[in-house]
PDB file of N, CA and C in Angstrom:
ATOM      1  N   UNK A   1       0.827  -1.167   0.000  1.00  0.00           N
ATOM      2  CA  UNK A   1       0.000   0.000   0.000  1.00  0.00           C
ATOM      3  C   UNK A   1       0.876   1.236   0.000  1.00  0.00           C
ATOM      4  N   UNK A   2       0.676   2.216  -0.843  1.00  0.00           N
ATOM      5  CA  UNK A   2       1.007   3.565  -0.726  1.00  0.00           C
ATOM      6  C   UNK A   2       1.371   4.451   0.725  1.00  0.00           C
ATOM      7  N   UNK A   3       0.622   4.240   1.783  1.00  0.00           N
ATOM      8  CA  UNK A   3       0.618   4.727   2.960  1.00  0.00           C
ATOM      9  C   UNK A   3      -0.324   5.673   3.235  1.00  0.00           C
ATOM     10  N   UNK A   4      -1.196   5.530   2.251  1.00  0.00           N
ATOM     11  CA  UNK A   4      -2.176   7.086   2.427  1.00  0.00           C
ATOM     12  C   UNK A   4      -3.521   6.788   2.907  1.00  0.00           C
ATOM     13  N   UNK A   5      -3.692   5.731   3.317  1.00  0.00           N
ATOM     14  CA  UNK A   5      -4.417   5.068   4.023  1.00  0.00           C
ATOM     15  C   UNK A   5      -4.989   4.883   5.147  1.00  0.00           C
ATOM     16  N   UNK A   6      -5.855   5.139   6.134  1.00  0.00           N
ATOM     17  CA  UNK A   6      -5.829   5.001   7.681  1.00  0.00           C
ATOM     18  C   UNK A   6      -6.960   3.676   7.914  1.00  0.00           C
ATOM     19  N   UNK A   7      -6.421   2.708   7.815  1.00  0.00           N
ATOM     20  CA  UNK A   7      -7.016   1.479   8.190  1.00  0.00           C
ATOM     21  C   UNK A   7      -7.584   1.204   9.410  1.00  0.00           C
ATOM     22  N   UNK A   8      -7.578   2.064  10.149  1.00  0.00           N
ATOM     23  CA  UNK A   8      -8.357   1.953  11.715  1.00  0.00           C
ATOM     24  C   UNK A   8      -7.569   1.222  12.631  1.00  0.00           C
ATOM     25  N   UNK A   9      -6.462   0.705  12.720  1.00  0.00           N
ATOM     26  CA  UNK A   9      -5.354  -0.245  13.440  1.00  0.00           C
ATOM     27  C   UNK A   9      -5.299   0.087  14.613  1.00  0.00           C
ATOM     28  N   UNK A  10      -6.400   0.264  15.736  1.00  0.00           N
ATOM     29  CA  UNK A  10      -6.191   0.807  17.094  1.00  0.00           C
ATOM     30  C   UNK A  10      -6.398  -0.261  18.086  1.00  0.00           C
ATOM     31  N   UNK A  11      -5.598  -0.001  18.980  1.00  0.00           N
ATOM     32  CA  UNK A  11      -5.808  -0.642  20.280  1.00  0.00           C
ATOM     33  C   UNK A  11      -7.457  -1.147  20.892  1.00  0.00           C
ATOM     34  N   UNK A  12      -8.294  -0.555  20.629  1.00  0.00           N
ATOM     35  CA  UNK A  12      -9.819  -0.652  20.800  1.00  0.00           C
ATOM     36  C   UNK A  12     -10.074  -1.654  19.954  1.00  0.00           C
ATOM     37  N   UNK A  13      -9.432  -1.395  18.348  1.00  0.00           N
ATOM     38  CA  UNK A  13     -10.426  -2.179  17.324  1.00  0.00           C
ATOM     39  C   UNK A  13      -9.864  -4.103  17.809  1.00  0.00           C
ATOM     40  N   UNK A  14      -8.241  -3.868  17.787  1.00  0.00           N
ATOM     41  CA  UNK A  14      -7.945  -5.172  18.119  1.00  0.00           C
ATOM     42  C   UNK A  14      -8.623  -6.037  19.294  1.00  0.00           C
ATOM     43  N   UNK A  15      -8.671  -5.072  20.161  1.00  0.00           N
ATOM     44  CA  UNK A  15      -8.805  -5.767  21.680  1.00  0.00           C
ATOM     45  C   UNK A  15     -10.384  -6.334  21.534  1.00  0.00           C
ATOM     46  N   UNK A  16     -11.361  -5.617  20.842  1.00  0.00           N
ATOM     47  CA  UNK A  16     -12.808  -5.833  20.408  1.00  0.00           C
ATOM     48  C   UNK A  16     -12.704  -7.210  19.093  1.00  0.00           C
ATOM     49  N   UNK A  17     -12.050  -7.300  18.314  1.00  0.00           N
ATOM     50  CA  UNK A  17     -11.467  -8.062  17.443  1.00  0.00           C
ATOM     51  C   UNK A  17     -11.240  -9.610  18.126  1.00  0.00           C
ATOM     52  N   UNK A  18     -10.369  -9.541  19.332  1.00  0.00           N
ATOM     53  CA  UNK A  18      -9.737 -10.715  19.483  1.00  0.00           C
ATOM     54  C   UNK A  18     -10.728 -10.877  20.962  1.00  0.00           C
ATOM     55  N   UNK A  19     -11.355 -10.274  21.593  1.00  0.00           N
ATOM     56  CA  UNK A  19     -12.716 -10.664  22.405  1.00  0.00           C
ATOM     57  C   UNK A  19     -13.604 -11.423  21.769  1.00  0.00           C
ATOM     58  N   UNK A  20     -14.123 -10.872  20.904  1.00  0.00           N
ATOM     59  CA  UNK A  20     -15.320 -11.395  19.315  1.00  0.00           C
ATOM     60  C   UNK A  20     -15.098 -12.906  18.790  1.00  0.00           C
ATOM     61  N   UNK A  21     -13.731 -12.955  18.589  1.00  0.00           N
ATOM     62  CA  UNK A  21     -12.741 -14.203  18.000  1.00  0.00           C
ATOM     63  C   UNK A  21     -13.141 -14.997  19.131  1.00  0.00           C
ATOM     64  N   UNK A  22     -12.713 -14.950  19.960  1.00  0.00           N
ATOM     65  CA  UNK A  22     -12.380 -15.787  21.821  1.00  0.00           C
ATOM     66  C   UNK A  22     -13.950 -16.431  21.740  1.00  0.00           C
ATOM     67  N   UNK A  23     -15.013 -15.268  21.283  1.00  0.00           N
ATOM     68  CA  UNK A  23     -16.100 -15.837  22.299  1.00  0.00           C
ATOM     69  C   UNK A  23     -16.776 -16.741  20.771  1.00  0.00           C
ATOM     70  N   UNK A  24     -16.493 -16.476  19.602  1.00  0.00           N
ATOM     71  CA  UNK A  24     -16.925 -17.264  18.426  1.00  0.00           C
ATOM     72  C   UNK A  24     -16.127 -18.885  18.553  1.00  0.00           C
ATOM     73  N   UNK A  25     -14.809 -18.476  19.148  1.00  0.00           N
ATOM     74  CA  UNK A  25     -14.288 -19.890  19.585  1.00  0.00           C
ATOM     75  C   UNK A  25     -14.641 -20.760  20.437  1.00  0.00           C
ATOM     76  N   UNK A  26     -15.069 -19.806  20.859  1.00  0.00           N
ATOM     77  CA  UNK A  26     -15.943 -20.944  22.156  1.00  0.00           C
ATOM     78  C   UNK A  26     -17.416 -21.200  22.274  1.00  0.00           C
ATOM     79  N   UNK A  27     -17.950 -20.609  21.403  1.00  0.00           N
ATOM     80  CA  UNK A  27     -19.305 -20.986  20.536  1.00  0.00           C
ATOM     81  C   UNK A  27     -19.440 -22.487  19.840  1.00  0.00           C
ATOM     82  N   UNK A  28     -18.087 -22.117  18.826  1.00  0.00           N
ATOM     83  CA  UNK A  28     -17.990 -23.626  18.136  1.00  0.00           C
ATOM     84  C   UNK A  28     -16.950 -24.297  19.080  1.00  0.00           C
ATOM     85  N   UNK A  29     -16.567 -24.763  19.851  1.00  0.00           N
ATOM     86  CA  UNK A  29     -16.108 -25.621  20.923  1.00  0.00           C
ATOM     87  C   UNK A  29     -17.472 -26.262  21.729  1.00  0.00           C
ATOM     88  N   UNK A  30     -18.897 -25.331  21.960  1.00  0.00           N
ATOM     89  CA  UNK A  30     -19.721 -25.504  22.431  1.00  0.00           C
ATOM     90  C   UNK A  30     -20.860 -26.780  21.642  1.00  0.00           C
ATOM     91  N   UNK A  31     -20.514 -25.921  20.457  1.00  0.00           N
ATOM     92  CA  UNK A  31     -21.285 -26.535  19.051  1.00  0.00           C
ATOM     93  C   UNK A  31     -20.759 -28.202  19.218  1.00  0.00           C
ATOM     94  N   UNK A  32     -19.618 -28.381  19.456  1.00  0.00           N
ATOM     95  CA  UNK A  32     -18.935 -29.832  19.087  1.00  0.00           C
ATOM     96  C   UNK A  32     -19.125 -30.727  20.619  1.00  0.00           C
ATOM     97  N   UNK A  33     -19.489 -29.945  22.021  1.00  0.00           N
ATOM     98  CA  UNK A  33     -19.848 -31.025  23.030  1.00  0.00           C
ATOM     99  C   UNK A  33     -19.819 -29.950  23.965  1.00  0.00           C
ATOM    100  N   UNK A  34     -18.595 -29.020  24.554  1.00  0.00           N
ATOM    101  CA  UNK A  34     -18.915 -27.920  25.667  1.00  0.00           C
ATOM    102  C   UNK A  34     -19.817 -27.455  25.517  1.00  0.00           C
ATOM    103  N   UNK A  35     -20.900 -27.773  26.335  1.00  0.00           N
ATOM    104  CA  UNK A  35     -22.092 -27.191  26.102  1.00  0.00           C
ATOM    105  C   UNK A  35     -21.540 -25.731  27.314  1.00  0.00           C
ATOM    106  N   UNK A  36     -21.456 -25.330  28.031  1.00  0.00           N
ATOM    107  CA  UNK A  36     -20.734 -24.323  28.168  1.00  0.00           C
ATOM    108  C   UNK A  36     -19.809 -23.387  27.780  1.00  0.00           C
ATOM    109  N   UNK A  37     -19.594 -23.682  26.660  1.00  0.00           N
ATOM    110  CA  UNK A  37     -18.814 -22.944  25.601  1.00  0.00           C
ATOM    111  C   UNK A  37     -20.222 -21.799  24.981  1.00  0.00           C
ATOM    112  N   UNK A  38     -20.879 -22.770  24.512  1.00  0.00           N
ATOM    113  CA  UNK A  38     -21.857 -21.656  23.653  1.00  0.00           C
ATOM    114  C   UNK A  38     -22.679 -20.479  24.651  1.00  0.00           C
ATOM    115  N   UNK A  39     -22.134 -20.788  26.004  1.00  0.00           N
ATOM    116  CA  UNK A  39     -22.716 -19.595  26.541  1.00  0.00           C
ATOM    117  C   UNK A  39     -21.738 -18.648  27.333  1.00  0.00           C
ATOM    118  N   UNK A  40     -20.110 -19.314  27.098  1.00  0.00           N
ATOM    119  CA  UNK A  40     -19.183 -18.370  27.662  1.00  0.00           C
ATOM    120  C   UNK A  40     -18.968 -17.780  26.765  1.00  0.00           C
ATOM    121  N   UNK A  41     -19.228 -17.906  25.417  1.00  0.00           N
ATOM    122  CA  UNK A  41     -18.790 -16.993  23.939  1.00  0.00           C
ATOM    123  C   UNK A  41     -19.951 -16.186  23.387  1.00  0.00           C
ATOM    124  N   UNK A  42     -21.226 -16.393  23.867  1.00  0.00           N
ATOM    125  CA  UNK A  42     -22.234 -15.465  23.928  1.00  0.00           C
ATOM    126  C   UNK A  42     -21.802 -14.446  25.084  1.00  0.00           C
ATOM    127  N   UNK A  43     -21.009 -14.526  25.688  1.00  0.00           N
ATOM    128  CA  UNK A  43     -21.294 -13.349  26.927  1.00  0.00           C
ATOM    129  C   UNK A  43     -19.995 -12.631  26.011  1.00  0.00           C
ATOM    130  N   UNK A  44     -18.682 -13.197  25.734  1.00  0.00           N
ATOM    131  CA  UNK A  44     -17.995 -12.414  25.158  1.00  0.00           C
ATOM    132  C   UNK A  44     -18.135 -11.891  23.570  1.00  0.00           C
ATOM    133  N   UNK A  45     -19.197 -12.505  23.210  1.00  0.00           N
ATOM    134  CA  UNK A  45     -19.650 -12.039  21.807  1.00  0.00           C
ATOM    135  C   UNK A  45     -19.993 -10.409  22.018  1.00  0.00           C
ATOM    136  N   UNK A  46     -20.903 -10.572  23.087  1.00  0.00           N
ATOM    137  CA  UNK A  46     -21.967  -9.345  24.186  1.00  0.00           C
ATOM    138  C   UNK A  46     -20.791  -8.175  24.481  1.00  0.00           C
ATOM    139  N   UNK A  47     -19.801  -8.520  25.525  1.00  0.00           N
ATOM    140  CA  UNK A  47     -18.677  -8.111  25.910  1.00  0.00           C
ATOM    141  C   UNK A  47     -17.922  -7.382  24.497  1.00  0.00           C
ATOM    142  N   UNK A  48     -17.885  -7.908  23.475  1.00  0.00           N
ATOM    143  CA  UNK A  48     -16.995  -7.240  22.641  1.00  0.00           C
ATOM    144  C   UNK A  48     -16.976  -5.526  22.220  1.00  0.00           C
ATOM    145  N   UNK A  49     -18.306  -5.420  22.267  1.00  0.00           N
ATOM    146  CA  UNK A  49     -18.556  -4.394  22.052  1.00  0.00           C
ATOM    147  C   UNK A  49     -18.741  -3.167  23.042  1.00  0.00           C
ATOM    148  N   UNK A  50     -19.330  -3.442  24.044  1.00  0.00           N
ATOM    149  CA  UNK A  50     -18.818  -2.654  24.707  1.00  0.00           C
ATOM    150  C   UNK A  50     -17.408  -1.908  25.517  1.00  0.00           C
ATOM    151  N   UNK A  51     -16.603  -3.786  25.502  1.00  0.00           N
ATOM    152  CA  UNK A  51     -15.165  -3.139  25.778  1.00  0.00           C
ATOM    153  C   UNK A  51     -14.593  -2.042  24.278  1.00  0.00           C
ATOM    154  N   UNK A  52     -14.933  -2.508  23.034  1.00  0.00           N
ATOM    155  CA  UNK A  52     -14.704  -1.746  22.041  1.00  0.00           C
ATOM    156  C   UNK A  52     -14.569  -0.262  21.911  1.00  0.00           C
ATOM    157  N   UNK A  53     -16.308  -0.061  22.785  1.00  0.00           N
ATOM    158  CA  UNK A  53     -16.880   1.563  22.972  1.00  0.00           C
ATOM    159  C   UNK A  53     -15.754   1.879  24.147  1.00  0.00           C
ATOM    160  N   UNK A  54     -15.809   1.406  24.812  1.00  0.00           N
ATOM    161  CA  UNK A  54     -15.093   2.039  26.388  1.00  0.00           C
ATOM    162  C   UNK A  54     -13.544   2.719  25.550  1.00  0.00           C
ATOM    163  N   UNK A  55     -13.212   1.254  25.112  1.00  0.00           N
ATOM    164  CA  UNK A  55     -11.635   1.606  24.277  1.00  0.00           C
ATOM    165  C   UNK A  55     -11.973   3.740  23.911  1.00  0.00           C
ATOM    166  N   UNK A  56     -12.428   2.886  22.818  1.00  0.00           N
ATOM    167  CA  UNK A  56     -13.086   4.125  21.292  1.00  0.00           C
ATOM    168  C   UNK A  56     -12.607   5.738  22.996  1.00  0.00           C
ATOM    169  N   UNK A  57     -13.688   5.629  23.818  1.00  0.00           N
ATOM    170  CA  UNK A  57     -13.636   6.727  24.605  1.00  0.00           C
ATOM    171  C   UNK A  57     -13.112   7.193  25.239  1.00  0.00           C
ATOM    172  N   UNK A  58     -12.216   5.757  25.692  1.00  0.00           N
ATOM    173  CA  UNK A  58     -10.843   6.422  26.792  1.00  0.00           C
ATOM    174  C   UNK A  58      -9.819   6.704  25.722  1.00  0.00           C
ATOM    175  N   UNK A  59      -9.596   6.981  24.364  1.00  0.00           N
ATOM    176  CA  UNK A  59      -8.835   7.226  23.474  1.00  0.00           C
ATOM    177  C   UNK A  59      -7.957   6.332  22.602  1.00  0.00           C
ATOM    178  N   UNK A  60      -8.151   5.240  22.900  1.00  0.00           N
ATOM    179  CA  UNK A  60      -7.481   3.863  21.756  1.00  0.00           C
ATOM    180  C   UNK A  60      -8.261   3.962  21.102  1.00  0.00           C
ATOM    181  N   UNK A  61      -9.227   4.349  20.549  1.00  0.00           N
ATOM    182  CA  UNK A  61      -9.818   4.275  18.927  1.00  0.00           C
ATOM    183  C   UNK A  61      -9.385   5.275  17.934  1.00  0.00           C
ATOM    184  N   UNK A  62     -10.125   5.374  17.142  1.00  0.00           N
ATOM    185  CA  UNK A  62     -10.201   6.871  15.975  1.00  0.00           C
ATOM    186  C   UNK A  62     -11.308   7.051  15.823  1.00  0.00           C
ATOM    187  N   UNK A  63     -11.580   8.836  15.590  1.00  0.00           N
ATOM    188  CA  UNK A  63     -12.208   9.197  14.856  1.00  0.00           C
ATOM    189  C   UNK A  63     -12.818   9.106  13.620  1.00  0.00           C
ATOM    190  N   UNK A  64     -14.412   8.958  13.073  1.00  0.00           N
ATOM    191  CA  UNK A  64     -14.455   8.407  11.682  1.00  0.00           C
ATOM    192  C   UNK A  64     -13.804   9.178  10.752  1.00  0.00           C
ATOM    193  N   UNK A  65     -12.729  10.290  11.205  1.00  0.00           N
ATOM    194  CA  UNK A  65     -12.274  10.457   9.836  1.00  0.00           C
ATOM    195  C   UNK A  65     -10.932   9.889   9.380  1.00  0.00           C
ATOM    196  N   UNK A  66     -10.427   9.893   8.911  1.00  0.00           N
ATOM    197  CA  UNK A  66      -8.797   9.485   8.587  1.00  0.00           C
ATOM    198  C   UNK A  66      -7.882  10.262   9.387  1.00  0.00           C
ATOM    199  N   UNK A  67      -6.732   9.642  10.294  1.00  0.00           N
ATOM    200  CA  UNK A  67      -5.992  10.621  11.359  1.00  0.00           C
ATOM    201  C   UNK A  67      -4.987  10.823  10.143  1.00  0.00           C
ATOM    202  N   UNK A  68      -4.238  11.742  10.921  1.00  0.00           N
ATOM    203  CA  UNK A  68      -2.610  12.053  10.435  1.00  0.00           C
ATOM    204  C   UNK A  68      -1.611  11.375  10.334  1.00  0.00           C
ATOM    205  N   UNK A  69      -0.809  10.865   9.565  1.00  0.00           N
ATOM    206  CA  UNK A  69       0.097  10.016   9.730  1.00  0.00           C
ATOM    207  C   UNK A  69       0.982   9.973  10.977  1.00  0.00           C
ATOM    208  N   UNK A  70       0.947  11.262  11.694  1.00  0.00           N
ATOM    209  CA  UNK A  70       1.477  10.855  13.322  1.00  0.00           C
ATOM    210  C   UNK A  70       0.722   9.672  14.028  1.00  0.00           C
ATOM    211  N   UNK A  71      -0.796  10.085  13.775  1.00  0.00           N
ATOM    212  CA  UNK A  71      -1.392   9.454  14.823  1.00  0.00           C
ATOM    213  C   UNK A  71      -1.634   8.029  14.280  1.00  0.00           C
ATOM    214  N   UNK A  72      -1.415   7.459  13.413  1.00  0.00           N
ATOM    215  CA  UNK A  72      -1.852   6.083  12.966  1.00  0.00           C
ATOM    216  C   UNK A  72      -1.164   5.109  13.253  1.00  0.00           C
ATOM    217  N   UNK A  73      -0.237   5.011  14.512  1.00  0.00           N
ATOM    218  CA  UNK A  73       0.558   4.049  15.102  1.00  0.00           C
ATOM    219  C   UNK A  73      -0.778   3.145  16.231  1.00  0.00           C
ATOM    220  N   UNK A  74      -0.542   1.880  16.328  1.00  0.00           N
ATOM    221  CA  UNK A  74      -1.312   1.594  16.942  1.00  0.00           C
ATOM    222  C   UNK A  74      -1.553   2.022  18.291  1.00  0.00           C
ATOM    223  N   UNK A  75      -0.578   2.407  19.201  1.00  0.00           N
ATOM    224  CA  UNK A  75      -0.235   2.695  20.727  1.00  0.00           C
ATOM    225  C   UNK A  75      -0.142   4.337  20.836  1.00  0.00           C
ATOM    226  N   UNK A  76      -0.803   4.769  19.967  1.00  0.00           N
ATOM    227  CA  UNK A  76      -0.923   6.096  20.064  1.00  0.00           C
ATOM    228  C   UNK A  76      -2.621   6.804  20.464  1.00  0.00           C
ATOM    229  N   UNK A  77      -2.358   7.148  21.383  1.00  0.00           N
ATOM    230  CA  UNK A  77      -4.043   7.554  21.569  1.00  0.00           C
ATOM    231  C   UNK A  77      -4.202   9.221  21.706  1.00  0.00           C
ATOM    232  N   UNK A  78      -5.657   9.135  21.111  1.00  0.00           N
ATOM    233  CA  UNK A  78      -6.519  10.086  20.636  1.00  0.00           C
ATOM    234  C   UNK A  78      -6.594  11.014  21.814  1.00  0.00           C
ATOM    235  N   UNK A  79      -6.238  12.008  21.656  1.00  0.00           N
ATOM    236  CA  UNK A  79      -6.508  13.255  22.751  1.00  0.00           C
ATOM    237  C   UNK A  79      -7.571  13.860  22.272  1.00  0.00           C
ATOM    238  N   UNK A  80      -8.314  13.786  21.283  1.00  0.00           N
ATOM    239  CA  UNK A  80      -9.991  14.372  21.014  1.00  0.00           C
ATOM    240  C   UNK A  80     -10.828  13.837  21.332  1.00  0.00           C
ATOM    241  N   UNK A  81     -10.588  12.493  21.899  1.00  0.00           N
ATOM    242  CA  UNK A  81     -11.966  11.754  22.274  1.00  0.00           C
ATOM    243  C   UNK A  81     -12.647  12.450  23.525  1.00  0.00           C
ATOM    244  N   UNK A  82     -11.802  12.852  24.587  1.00  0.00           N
ATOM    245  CA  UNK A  82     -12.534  13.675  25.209  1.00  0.00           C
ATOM    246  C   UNK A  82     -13.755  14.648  25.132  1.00  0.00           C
ATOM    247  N   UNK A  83     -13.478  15.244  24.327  1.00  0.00           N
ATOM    248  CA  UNK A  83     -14.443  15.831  23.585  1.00  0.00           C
ATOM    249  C   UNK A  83     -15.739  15.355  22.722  1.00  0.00           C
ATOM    250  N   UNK A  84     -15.256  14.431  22.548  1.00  0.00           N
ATOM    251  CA  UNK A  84     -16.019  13.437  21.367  1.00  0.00           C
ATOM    252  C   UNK A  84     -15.404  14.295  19.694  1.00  0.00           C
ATOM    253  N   UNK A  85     -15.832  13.064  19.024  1.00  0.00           N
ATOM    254  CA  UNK A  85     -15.239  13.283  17.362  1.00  0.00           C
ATOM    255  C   UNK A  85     -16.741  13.977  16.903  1.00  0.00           C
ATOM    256  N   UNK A  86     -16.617  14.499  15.889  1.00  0.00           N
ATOM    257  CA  UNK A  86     -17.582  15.142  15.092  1.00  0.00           C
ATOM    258  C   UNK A  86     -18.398  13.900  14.349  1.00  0.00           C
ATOM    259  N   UNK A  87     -19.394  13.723  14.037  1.00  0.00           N
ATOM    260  CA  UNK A  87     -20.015  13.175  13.281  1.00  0.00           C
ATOM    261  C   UNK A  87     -20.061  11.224  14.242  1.00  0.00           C
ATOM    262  N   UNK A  88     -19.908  11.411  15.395  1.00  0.00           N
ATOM    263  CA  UNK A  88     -19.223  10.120  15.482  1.00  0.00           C
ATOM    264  C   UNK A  88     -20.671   9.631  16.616  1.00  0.00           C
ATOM    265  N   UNK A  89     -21.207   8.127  15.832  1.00  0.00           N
ATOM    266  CA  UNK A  89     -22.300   7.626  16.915  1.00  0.00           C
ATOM    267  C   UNK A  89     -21.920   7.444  18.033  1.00  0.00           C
ATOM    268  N   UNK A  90     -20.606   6.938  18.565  1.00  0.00           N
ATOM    269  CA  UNK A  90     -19.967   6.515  19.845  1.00  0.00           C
ATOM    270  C   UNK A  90     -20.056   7.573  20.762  1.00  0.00           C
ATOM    271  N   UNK A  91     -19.536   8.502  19.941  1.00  0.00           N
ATOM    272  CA  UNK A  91     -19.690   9.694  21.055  1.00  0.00           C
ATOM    273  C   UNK A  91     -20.574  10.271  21.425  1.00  0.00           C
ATOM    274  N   UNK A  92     -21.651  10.278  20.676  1.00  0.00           N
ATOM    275  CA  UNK A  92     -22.911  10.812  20.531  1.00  0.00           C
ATOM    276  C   UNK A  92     -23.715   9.984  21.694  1.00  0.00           C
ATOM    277  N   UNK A  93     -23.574   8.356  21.729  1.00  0.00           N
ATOM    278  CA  UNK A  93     -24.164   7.721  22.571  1.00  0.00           C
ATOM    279  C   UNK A  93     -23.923   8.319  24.281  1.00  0.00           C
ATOM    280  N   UNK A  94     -22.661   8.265  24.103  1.00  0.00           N
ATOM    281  CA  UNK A  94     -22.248   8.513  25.513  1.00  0.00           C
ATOM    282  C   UNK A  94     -22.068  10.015  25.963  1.00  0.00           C
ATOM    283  N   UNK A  95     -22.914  10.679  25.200  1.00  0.00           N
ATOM    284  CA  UNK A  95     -22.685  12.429  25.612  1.00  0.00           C
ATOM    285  C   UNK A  95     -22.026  13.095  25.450  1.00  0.00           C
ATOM    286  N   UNK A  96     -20.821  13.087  24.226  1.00  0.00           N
ATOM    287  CA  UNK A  96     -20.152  14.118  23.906  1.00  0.00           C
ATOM    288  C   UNK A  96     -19.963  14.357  22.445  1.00  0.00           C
ATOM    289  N   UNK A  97     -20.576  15.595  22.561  1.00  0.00           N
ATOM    290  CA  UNK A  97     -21.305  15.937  21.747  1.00  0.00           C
ATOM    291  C   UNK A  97     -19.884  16.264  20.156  1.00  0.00           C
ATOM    292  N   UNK A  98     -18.844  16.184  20.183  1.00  0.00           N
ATOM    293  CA  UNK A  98     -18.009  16.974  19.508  1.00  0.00           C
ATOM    294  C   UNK A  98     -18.397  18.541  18.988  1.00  0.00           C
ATOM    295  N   UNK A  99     -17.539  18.655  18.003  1.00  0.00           N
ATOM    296  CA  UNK A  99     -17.544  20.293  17.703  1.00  0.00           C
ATOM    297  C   UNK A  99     -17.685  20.667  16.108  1.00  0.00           C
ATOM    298  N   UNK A 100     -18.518  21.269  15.511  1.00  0.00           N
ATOM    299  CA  UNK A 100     -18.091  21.469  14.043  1.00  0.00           C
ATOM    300  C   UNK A 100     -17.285  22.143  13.599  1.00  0.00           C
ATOM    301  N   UNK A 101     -16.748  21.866  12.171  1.00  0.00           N
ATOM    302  CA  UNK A 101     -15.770  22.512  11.977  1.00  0.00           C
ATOM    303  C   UNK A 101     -15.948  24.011  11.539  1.00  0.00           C
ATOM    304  N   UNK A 102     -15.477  24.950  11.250  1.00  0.00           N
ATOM    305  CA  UNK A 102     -15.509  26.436  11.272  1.00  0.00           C
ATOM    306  C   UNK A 102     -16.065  26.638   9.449  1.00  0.00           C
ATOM    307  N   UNK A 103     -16.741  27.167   8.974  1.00  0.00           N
ATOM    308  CA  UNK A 103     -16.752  27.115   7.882  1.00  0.00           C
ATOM    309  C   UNK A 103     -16.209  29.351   7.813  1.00  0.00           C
ATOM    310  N   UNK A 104     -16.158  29.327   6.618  1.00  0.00           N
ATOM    311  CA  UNK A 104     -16.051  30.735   6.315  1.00  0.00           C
ATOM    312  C   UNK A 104     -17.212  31.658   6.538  1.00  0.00           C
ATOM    313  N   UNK A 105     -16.848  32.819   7.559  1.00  0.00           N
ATOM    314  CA  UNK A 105     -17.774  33.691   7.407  1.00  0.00           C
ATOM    315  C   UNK A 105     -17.849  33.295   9.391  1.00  0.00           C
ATOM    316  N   UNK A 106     -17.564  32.648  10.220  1.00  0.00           N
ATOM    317  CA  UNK A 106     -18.348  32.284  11.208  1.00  0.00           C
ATOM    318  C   UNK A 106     -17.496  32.910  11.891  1.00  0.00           C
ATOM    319  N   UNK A 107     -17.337  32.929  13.616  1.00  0.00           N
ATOM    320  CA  UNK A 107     -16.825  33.394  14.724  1.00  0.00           C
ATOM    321  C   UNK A 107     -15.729  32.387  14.752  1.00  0.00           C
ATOM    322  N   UNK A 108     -15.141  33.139  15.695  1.00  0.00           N
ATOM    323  CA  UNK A 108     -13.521  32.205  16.150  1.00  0.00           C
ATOM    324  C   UNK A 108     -14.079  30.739  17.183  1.00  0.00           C
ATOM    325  N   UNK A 109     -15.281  31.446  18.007  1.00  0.00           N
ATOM    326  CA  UNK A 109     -15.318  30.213  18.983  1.00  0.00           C
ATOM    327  C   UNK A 109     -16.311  28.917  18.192  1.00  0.00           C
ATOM    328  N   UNK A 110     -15.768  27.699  18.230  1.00  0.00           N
ATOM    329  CA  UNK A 110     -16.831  26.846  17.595  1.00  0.00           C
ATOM    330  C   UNK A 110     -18.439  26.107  18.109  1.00  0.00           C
ATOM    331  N   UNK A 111     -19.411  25.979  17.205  1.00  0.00           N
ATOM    332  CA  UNK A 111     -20.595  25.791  17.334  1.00  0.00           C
ATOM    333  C   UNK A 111     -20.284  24.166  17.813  1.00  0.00           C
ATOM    334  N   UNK A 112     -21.500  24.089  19.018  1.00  0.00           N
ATOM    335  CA  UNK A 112     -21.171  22.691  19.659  1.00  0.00           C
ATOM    336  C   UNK A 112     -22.451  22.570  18.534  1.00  0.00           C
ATOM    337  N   UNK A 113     -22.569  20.742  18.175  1.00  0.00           N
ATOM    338  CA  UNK A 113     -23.585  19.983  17.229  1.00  0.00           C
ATOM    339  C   UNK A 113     -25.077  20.211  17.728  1.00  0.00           C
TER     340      UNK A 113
END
């Protein structure tokens, strides 16, 4: 690849990734005789996503837009999540609201969404 790319490679997406994996593995482990499997991999199926969001908010995720090539290391976290990202459902769920961007013609201070 070129490098111009921001593939989403964050600490959140993996850790939600390999939760998801864990609990699908132990679904089909369940499927074949652990019958306790298919319900320890339903809870982490469940689990994936919210550890995902938590990630996304304490700052191991990205923003839906494409970061900067600084920030696209995996172990690099987001100092805007605080705020929440613009346009972003995650943040939106959990109350922060982000900020729009300034268009021409407007004030210095920015319009909350």
């Amino acid at each position: 690849m070129s490098g111009h790319h921001d593939e989403g490679h964050t600490l959140a997406g993996w850790v939600g990734s390999a939760v998801a994996m864990a609990g699908s593995l132990a679904i089909g482990v369940g499927v074949i005789g652990w019958r306790p499997g298919i319900w320890w991999g339903l809870i982490a199926l469940v689990a994936a996503a919210p550890a995902t969001w938590g990630l996304h908010l304490a700052g191991w995720g990205k923003p839906p837009h494409p970061r900067s090539v600084g920030q696209r290391g995996l172990m690099v976290r987001d100092r805007s999540a605080r705020e929440g990202h613009t346009n972003c459902r995650g943040c939106r769920l959990a109350g922060r609201r982000g900020v729009r961007a300034r268009t021409a013609g407007t004030s210095d201070e920015s319009v909350p969404l």
